[in-house]
PDB file of N, CA and C in Angstrom:
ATOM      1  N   UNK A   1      13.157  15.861  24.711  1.00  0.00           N
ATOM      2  CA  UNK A   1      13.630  14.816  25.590  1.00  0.00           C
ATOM      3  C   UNK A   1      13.756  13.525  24.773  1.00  0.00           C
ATOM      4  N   UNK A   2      14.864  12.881  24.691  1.00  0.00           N
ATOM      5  CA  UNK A   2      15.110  11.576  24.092  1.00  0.00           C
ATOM      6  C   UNK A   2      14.292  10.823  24.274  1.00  0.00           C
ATOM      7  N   UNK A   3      13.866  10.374  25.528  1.00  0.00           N
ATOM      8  CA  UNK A   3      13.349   9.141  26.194  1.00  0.00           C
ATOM      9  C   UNK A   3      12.228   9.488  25.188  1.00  0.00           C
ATOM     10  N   UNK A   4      11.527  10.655  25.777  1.00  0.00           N
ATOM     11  CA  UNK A   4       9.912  10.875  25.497  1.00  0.00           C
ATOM     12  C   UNK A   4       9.926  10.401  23.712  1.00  0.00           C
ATOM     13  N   UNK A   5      10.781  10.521  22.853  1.00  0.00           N
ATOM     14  CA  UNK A   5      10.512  10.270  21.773  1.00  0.00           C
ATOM     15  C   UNK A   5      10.652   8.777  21.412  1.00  0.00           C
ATOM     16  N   UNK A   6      10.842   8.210  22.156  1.00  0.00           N
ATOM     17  CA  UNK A   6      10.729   6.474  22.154  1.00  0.00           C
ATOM     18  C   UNK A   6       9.830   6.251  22.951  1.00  0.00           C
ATOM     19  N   UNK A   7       9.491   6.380  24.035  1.00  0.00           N
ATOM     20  CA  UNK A   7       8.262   6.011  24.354  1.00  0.00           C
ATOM     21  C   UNK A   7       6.845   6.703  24.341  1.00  0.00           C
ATOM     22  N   UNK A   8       6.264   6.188  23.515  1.00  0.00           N
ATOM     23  CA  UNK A   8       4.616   6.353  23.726  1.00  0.00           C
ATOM     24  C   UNK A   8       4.161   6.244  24.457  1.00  0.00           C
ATOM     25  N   UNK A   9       3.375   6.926  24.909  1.00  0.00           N
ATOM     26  CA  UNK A   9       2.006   6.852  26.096  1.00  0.00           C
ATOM     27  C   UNK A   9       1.065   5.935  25.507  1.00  0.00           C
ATOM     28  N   UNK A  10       0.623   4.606  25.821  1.00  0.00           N
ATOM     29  CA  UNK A  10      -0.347   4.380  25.060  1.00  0.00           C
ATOM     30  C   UNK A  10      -1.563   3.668  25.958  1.00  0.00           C
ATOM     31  N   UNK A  11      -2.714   3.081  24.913  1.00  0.00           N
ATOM     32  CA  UNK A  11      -3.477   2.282  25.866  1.00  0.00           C
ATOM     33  C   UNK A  11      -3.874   0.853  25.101  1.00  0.00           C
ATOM     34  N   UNK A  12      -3.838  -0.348  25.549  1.00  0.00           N
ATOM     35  CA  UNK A  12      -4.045  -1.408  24.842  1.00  0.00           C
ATOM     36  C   UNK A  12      -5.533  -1.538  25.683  1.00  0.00           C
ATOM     37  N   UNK A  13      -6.029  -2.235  24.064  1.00  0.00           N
ATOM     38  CA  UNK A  13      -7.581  -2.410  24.665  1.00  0.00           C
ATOM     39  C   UNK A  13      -7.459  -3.996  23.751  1.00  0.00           C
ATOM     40  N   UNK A  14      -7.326  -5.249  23.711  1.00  0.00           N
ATOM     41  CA  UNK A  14      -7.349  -6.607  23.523  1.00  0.00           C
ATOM     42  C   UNK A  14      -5.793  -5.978  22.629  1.00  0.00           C
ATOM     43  N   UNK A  15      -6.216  -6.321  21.181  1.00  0.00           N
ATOM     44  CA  UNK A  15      -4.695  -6.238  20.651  1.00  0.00           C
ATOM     45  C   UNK A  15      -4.893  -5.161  19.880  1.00  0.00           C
ATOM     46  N   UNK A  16      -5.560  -3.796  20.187  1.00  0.00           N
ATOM     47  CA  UNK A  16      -5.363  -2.699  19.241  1.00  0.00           C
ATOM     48  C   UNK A  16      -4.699  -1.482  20.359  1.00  0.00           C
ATOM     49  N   UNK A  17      -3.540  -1.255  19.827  1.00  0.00           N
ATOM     50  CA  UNK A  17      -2.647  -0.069  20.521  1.00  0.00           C
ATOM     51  C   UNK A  17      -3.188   1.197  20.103  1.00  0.00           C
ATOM     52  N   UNK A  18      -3.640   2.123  20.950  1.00  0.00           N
ATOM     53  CA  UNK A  18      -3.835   3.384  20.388  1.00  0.00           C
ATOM     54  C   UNK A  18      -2.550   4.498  21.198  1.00  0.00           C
ATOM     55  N   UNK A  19      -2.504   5.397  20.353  1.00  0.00           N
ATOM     56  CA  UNK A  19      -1.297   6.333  21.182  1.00  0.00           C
ATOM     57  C   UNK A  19      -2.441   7.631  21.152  1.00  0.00           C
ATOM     58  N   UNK A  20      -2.601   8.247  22.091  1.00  0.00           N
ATOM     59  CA  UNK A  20      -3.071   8.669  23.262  1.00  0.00           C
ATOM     60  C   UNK A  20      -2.503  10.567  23.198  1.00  0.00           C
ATOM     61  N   UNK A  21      -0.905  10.193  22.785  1.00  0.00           N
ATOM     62  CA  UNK A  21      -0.140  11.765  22.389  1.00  0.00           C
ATOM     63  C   UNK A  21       0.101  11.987  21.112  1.00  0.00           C
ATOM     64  N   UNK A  22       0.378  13.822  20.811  1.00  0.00           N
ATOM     65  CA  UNK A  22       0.523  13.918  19.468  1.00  0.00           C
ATOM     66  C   UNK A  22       1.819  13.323  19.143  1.00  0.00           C
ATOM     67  N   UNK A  23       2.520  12.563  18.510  1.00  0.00           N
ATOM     68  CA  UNK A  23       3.674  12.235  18.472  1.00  0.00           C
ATOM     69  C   UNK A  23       3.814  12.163  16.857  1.00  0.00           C
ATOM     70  N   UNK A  24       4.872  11.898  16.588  1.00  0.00           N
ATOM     71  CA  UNK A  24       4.725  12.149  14.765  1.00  0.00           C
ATOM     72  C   UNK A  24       4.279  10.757  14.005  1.00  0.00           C
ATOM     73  N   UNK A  25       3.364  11.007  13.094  1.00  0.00           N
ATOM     74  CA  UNK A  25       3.303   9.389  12.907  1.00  0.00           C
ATOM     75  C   UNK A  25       4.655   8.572  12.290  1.00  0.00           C
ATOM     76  N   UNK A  26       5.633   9.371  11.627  1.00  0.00           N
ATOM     77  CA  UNK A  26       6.186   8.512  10.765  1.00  0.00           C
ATOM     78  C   UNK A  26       7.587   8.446  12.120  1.00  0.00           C
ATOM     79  N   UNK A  27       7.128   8.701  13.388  1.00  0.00           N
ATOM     80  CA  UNK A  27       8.108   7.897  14.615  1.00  0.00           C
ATOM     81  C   UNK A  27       7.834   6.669  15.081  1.00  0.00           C
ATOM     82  N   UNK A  28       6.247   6.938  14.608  1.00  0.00           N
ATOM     83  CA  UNK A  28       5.527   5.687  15.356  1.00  0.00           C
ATOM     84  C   UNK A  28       5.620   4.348  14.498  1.00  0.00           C
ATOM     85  N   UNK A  29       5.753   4.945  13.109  1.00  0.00           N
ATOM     86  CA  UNK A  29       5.799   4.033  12.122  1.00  0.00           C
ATOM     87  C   UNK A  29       7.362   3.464  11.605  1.00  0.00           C
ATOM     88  N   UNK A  30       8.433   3.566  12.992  1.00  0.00           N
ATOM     89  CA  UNK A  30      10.046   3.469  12.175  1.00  0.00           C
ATOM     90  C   UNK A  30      10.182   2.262  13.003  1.00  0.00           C
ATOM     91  N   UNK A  31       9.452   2.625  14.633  1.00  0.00           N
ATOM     92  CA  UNK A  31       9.567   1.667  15.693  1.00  0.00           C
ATOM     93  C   UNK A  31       8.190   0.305  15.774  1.00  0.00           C
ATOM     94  N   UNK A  32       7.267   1.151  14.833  1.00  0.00           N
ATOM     95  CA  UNK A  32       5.937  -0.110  15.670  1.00  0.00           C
ATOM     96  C   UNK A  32       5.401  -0.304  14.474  1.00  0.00           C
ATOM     97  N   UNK A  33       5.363  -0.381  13.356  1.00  0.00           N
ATOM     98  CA  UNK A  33       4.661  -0.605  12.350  1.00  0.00           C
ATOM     99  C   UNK A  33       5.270  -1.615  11.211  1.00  0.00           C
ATOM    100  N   UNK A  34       5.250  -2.526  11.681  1.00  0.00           N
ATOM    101  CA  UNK A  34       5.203  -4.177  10.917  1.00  0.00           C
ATOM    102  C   UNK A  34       4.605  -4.324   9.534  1.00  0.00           C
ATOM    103  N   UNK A  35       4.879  -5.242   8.908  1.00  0.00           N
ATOM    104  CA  UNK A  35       4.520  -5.953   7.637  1.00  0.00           C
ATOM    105  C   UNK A  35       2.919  -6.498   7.891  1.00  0.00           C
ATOM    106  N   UNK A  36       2.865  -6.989   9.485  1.00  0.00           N
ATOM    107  CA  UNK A  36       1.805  -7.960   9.477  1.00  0.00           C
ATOM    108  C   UNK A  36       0.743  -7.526  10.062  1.00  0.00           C
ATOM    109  N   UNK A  37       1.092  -6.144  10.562  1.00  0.00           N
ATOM    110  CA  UNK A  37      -0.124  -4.968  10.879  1.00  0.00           C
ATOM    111  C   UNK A  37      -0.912  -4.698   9.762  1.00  0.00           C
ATOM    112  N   UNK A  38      -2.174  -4.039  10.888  1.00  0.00           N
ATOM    113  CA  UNK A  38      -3.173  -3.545   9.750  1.00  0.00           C
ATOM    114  C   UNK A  38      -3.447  -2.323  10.384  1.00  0.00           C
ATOM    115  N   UNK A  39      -3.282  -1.533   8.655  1.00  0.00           N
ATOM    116  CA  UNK A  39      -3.805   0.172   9.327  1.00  0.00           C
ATOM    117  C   UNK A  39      -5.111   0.504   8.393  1.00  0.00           C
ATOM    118  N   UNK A  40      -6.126   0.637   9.202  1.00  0.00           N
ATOM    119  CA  UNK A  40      -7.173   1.309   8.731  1.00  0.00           C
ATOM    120  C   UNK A  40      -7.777   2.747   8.650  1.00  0.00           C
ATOM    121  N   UNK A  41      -8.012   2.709   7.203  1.00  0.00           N
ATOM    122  CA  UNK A  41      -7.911   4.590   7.264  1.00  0.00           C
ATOM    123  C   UNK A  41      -9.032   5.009   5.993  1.00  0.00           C
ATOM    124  N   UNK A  42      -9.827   5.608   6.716  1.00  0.00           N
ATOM    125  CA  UNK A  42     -11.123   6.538   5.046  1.00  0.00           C
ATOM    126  C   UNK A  42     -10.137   6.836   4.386  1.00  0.00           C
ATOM    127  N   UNK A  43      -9.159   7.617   4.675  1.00  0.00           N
ATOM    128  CA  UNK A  43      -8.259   7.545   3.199  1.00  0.00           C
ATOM    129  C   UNK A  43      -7.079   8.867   3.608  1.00  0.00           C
ATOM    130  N   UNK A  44      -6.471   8.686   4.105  1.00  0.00           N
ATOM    131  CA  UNK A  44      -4.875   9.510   5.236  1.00  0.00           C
ATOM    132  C   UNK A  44      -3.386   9.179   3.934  1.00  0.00           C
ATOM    133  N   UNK A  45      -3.063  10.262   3.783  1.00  0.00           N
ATOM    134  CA  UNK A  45      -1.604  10.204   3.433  1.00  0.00           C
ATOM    135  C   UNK A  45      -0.872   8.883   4.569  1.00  0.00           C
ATOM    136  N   UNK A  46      -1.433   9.165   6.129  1.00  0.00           N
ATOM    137  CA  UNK A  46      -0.378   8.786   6.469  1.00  0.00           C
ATOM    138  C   UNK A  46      -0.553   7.097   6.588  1.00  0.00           C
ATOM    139  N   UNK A  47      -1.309   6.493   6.131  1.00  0.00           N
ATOM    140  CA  UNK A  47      -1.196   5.416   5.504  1.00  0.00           C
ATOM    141  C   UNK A  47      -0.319   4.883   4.246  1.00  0.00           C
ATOM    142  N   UNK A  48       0.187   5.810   3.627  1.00  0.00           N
ATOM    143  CA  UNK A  48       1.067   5.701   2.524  1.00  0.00           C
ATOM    144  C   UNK A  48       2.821   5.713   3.480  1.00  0.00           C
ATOM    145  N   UNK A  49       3.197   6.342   4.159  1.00  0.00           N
ATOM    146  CA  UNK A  49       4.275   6.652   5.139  1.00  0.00           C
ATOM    147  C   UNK A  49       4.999   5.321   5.303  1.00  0.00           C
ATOM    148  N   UNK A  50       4.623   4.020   6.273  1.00  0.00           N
ATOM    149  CA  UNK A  50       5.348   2.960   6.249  1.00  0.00           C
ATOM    150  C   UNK A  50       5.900   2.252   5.048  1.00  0.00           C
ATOM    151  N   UNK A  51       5.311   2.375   3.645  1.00  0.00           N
ATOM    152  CA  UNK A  51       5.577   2.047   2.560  1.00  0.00           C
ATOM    153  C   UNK A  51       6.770   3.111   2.163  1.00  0.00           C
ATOM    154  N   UNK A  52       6.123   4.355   1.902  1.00  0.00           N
ATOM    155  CA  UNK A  52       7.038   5.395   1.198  1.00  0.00           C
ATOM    156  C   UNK A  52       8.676   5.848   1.935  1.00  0.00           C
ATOM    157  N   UNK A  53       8.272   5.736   3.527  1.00  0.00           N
ATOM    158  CA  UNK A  53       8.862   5.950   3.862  1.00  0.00           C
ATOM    159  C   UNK A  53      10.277   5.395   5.145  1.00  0.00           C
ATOM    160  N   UNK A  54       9.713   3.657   5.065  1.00  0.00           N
ATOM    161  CA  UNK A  54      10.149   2.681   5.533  1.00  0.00           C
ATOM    162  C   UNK A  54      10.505   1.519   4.829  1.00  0.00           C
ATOM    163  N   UNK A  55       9.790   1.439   3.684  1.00  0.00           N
ATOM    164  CA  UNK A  55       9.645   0.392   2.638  1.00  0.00           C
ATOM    165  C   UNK A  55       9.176  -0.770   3.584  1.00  0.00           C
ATOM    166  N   UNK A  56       7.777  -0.953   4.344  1.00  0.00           N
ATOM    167  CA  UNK A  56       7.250  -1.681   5.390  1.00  0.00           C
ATOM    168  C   UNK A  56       6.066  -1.799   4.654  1.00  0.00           C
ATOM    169  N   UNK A  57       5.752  -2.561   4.897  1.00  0.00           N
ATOM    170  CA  UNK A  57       4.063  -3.371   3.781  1.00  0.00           C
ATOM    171  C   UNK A  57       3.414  -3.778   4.787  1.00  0.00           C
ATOM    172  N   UNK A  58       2.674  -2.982   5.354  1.00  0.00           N
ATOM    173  CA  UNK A  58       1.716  -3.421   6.309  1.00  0.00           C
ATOM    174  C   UNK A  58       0.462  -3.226   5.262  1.00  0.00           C
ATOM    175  N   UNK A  59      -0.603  -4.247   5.951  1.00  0.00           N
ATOM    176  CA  UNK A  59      -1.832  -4.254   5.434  1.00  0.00           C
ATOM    177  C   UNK A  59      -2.317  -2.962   5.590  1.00  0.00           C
ATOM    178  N   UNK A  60      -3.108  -2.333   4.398  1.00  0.00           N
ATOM    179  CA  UNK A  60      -3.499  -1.110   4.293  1.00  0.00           C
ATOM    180  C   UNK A  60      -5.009  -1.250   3.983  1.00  0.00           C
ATOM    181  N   UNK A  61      -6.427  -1.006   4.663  1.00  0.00           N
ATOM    182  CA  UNK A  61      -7.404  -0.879   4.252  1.00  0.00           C
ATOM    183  C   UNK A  61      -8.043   0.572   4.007  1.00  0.00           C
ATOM    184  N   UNK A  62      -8.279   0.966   2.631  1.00  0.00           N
ATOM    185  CA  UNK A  62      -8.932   2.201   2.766  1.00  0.00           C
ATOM    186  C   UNK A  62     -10.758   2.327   2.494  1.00  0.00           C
ATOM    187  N   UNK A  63     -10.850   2.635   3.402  1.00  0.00           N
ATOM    188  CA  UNK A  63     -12.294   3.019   3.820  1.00  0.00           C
ATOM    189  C   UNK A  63     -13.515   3.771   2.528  1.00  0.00           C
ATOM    190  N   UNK A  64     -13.005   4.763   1.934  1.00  0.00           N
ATOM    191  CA  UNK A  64     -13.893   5.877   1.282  1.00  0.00           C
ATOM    192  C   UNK A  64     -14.680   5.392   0.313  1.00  0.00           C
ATOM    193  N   UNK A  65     -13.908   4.082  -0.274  1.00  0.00           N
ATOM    194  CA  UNK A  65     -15.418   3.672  -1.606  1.00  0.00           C
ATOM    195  C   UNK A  65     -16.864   3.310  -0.701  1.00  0.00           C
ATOM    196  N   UNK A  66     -16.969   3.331   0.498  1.00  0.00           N
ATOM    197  CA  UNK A  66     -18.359   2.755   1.326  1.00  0.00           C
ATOM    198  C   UNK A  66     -18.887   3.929   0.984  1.00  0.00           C
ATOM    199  N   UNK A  67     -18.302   5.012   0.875  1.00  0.00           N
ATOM    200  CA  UNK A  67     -19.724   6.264   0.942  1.00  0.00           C
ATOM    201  C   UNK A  67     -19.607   6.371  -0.394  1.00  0.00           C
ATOM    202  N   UNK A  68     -20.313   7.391  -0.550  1.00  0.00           N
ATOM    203  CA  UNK A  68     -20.625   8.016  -1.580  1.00  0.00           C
ATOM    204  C   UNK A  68     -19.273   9.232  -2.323  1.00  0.00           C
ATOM    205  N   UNK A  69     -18.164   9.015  -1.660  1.00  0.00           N
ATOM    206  CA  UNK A  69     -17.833  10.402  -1.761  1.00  0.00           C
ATOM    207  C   UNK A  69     -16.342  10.278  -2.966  1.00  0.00           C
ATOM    208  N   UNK A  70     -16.253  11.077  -3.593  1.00  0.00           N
ATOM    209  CA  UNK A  70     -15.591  10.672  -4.962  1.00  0.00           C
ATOM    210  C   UNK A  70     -14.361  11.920  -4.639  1.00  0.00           C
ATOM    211  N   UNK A  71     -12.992  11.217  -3.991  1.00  0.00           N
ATOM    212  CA  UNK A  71     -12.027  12.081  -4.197  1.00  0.00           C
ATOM    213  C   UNK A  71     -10.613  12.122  -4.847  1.00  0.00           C
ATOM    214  N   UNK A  72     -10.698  13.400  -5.221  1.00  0.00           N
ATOM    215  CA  UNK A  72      -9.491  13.490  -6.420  1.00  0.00           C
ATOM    216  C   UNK A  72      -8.475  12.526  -6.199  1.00  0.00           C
ATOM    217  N   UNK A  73      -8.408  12.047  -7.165  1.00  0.00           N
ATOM    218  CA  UNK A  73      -7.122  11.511  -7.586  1.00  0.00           C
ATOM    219  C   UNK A  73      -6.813  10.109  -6.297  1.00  0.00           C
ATOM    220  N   UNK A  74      -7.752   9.798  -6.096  1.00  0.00           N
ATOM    221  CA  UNK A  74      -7.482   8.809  -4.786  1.00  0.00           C
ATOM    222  C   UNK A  74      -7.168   7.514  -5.523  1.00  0.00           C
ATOM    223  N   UNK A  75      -8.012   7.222  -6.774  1.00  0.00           N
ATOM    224  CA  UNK A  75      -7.859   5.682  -7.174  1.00  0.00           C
ATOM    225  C   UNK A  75      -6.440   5.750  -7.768  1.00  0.00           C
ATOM    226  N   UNK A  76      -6.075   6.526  -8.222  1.00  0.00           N
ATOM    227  CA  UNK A  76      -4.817   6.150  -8.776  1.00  0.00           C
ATOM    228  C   UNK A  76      -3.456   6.456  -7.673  1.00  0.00           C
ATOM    229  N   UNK A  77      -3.719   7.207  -6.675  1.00  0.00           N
ATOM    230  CA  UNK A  77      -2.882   7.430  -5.806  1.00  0.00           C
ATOM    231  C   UNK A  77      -2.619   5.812  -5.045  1.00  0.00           C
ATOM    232  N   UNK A  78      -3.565   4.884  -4.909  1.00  0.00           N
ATOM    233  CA  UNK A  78      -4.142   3.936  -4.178  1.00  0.00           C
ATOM    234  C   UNK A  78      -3.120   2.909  -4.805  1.00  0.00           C
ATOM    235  N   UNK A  79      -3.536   2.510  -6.385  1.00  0.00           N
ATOM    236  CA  UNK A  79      -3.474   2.207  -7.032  1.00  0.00           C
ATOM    237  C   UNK A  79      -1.873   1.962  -7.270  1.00  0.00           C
ATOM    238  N   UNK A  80      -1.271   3.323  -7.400  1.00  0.00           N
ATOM    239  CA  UNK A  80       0.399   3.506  -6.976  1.00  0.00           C
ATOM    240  C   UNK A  80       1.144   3.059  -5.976  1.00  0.00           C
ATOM    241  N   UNK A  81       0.238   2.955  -5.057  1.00  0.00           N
ATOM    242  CA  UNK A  81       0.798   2.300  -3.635  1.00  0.00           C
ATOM    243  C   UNK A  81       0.347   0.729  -3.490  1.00  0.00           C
ATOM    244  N   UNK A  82      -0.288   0.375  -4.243  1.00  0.00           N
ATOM    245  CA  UNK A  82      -0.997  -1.231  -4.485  1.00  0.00           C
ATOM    246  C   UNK A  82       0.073  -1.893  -5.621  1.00  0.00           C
ATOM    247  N   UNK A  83       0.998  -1.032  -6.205  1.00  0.00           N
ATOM    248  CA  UNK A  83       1.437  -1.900  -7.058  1.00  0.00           C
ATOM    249  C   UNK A  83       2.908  -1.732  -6.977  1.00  0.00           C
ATOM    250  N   UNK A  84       3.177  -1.032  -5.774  1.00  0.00           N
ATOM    251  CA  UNK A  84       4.275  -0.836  -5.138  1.00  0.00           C
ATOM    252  C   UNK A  84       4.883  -1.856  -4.273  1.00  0.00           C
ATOM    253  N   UNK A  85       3.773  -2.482  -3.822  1.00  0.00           N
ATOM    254  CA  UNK A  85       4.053  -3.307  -2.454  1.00  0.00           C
ATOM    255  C   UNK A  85       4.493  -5.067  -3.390  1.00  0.00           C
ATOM    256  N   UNK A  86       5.125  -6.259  -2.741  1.00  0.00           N
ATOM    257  CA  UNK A  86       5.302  -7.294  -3.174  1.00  0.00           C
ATOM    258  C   UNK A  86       4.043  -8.218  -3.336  1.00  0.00           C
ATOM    259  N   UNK A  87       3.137  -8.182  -2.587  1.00  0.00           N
ATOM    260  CA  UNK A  87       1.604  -8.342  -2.150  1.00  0.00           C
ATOM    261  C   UNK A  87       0.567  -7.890  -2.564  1.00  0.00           C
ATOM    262  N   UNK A  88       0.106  -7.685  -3.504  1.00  0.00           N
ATOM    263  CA  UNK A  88      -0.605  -6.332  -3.736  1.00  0.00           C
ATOM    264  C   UNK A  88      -1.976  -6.332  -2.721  1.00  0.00           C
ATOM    265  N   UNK A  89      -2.646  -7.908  -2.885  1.00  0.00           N
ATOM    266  CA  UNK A  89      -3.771  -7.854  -2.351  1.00  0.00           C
ATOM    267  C   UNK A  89      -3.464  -7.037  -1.147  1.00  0.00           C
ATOM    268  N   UNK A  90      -2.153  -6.733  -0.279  1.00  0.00           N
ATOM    269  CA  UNK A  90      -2.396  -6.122   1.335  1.00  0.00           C
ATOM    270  C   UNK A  90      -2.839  -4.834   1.451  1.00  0.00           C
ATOM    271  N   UNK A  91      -3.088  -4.244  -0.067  1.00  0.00           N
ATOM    272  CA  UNK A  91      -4.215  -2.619  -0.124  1.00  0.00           C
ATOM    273  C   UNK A  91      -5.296  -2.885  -0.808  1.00  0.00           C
ATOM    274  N   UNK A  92      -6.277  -2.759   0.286  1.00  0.00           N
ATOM    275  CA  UNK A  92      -7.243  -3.370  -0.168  1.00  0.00           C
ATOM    276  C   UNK A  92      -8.441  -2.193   0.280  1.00  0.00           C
ATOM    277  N   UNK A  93      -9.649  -1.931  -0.721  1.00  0.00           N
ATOM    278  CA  UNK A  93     -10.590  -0.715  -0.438  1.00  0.00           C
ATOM    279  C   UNK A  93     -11.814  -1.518  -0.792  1.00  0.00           C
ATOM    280  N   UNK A  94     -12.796  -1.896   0.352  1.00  0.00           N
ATOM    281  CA  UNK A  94     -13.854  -2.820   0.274  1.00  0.00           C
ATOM    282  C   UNK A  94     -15.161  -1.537   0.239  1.00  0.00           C
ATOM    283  N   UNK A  95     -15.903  -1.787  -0.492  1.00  0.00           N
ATOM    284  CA  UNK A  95     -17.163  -0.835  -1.297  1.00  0.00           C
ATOM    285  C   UNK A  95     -18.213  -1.233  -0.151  1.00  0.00           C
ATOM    286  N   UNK A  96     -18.283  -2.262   0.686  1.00  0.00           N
ATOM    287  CA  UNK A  96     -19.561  -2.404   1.475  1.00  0.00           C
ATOM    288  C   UNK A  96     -19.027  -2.792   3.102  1.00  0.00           C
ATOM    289  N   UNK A  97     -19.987  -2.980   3.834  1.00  0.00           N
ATOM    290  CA  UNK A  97     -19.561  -3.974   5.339  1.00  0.00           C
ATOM    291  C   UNK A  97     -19.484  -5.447   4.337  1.00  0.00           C
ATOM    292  N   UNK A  98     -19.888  -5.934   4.052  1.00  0.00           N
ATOM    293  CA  UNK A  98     -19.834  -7.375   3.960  1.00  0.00           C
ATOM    294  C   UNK A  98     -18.629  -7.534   3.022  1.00  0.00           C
ATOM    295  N   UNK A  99     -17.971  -6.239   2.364  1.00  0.00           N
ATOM    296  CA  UNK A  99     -16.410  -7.209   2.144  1.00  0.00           C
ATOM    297  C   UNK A  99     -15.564  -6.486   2.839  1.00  0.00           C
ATOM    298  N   UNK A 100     -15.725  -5.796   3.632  1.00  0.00           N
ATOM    299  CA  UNK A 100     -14.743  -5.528   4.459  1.00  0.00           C
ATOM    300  C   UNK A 100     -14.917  -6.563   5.665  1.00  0.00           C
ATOM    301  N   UNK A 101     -15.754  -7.056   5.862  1.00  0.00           N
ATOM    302  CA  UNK A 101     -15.949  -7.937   7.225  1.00  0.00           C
ATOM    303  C   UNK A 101     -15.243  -9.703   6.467  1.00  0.00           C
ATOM    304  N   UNK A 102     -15.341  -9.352   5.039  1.00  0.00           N
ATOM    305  CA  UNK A 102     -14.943 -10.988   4.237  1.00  0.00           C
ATOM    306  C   UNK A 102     -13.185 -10.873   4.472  1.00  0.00           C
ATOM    307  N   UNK A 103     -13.405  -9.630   4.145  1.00  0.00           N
ATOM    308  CA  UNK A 103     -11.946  -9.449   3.603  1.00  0.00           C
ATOM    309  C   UNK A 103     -10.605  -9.711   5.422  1.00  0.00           C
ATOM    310  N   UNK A 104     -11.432  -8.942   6.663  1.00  0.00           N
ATOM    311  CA  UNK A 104     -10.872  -8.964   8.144  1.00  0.00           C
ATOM    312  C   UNK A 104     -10.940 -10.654   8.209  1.00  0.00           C
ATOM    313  N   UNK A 105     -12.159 -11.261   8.124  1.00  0.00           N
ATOM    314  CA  UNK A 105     -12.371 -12.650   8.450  1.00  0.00           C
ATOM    315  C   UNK A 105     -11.332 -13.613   7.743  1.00  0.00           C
ATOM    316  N   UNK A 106     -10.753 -13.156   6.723  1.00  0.00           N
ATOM    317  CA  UNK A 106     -10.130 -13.658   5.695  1.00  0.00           C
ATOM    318  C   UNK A 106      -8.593 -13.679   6.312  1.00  0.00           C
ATOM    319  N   UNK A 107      -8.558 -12.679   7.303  1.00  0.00           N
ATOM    320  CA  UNK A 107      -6.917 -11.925   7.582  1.00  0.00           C
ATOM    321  C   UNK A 107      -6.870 -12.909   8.895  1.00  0.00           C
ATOM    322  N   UNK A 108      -8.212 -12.848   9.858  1.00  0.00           N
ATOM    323  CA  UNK A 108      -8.553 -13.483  11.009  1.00  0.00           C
ATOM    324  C   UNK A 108      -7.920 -15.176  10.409  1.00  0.00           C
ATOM    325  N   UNK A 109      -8.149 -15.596   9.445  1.00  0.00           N
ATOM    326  CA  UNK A 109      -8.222 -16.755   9.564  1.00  0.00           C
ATOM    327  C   UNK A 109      -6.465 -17.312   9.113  1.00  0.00           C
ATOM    328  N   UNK A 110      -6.339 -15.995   8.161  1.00  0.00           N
ATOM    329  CA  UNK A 110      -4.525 -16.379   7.956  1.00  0.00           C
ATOM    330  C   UNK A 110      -3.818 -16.205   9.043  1.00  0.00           C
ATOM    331  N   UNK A 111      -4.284 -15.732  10.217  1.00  0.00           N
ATOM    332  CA  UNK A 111      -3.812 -15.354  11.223  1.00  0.00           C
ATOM    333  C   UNK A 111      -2.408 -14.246  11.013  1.00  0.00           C
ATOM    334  N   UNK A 112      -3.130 -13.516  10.615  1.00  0.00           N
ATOM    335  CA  UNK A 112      -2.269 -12.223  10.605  1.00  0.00           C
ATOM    336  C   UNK A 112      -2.791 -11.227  11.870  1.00  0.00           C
TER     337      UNK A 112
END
């Protein structure tokens, strides 16, 4: 059905949209995924998608340096997509809460 593939089911809770159905991400990402968004992710291909596959630079935070957990080929995959963008700082992978909370407060205050 046409319609159904433009509209999302979703639910707003203050200003974070969640979609609710399986829908494809890189549909969600042609129509709703901005420069001045932020997608947070432990560490998803499909965080790479608005870049690779929109040429869209939304803020990208990846999650996985907080734990402990060491996966292949992630820093340089990261790394490829950090030096891709015009911005680089907007991929950004904070090692603790206190720079990921510096780094949001930081976004809070540019008003992004």
């Amino acid at each position: 059905d046409h319609r159904d593939l433009h509209s999302f089911p979703t639910r707003r809770s203050s200003d974070l949209l969640l979609d609710e159905k399986n829908k494809m991400w890189e549909m969600q990402c042609q129509g709703n995924i901005k420069d001045q968004h932020v997608i947070i992710s432990f560490f998803s291909t499909a965080a790479f998608s608005p870049k690779l596959v929109f040429n869209r630079e939304p803020i990208v935070i990846f999650l996985h340096k907080m734990i402990d957990i060491n996966l292949l080929n992630a820093d340089t995959i990261i790394d490829d997509l950090r030096t891709s963008y015009t911005d680089p700082s907007k991929v950004f992978e904070p090692t603790d809460l206190d720079s990921l909370m510096g780094y949001l407060d930081n976004l809070h205050e540019r008003q992004i």
